[in-house]
C-alpha atoms as a PDB file:
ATOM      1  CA  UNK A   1      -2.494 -20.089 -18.789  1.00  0.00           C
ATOM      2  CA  UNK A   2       0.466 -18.336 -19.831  1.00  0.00           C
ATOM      3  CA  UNK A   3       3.949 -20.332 -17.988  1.00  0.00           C
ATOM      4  CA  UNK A   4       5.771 -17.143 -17.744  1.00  0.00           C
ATOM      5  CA  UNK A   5       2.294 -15.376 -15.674  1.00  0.00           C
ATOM      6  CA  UNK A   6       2.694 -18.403 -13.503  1.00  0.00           C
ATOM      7  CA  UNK A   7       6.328 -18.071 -12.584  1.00  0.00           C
ATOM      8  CA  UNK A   8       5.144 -14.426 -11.920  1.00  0.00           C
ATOM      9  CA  UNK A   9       2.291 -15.452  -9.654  1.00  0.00           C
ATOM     10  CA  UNK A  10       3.876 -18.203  -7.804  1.00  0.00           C
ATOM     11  CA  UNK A  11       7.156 -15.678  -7.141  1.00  0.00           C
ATOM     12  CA  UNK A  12       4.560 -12.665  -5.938  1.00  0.00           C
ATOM     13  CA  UNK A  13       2.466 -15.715  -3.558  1.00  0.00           C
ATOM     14  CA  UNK A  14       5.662 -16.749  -2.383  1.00  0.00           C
ATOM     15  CA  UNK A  15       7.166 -13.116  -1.541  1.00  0.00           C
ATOM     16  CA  UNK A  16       4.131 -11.224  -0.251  1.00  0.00           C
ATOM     17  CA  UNK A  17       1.722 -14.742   1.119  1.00  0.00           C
ATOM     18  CA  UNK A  18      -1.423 -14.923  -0.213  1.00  0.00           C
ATOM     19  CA  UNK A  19      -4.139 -12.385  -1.129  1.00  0.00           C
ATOM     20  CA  UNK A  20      -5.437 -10.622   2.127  1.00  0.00           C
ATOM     21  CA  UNK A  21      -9.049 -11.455   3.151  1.00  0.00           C
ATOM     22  CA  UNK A  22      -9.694  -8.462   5.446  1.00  0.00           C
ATOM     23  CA  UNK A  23      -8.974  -4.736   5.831  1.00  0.00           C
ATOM     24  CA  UNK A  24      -6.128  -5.319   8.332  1.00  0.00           C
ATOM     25  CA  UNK A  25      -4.391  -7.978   6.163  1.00  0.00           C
ATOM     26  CA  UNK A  26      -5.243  -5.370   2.997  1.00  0.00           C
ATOM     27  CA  UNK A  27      -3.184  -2.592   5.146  1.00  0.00           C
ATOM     28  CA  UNK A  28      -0.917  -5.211   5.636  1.00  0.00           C
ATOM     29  CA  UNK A  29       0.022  -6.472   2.862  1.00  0.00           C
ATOM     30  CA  UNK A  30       0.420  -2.620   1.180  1.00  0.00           C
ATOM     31  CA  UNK A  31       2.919  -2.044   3.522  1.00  0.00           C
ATOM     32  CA  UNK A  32       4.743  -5.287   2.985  1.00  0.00           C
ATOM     33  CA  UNK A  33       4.776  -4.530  -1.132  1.00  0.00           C
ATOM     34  CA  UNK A  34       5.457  -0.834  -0.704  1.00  0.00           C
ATOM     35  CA  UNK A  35       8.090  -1.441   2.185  1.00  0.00           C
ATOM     36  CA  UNK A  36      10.862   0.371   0.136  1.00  0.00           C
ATOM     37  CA  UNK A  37       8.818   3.554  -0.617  1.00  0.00           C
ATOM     38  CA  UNK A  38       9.304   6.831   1.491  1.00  0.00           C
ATOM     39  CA  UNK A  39       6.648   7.868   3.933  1.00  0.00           C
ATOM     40  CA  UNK A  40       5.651  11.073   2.091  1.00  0.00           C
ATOM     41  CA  UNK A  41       4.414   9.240  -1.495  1.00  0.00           C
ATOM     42  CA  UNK A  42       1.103   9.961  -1.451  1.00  0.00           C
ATOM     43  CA  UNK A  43      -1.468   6.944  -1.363  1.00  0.00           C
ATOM     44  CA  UNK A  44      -5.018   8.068  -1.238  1.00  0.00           C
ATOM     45  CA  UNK A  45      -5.433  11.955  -2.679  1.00  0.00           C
ATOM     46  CA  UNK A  46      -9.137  13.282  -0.777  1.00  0.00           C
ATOM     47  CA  UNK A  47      -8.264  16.815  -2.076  1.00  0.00           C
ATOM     48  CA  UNK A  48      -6.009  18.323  -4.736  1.00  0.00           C
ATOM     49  CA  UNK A  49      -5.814  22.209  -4.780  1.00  0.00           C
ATOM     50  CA  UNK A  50      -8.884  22.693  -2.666  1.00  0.00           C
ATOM     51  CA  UNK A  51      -6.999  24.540   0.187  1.00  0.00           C
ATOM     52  CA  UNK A  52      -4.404  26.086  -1.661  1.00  0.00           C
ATOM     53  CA  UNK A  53      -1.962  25.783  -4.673  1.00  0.00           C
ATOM     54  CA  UNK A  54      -0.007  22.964  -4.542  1.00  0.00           C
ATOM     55  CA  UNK A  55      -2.332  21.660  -1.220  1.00  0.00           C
ATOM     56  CA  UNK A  56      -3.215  18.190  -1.132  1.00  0.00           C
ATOM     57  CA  UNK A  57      -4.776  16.366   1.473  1.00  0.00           C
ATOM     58  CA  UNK A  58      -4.885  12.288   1.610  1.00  0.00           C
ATOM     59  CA  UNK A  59      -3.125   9.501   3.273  1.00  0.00           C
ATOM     60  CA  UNK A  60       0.477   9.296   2.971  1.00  0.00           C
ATOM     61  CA  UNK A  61       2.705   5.885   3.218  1.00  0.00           C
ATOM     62  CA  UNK A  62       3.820   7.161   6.271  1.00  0.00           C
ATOM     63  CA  UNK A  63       0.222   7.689   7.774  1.00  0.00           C
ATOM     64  CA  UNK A  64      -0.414   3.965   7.043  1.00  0.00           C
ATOM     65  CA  UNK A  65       2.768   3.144   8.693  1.00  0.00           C
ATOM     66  CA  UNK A  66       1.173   4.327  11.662  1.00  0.00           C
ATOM     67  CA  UNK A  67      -2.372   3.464  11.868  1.00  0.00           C
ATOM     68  CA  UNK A  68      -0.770  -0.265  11.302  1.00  0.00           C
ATOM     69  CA  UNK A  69       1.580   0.644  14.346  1.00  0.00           C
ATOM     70  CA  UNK A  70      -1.563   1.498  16.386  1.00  0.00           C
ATOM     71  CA  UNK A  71      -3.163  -1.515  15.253  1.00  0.00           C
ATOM     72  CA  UNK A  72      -0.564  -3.859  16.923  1.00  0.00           C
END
């Protein structure tokens, strides 16, 4: 394997912990490597233009903010 991919792995592992294993951990983890984004980038688009120019409907950062809050 390439050295400089391992530097890169073992810095990610060490910054974020290991790979998540379930859906809360997944959320998780997203949050933790995203922390510095604002809450209106867009994460998961259902609809683009459907309900109006410009519209889109999805998930923002700052929905999975708070489905995580409601999870703890």
């Amino acid at each position: 394997m390439n050295p400089a991919m391992d530097r890169i792995r073992r810095r990610v592992r060490e910054q974020y912990g290991p790979a998540p294993t379930t859906p809360t951990e997944a959320l998780a983890h997203v949050l933790k490597v995203l922390a510095d984004e604002p809450d209106d980038a867009l994460m998961v688009k259902a609809t683009d233009g459907i309900y109006g120019d410009g519209v889109r409907t999805g998930l923002t950062l700052g929905d999975l903010r708070a489905l995580a809050a409601q999870l703890t």
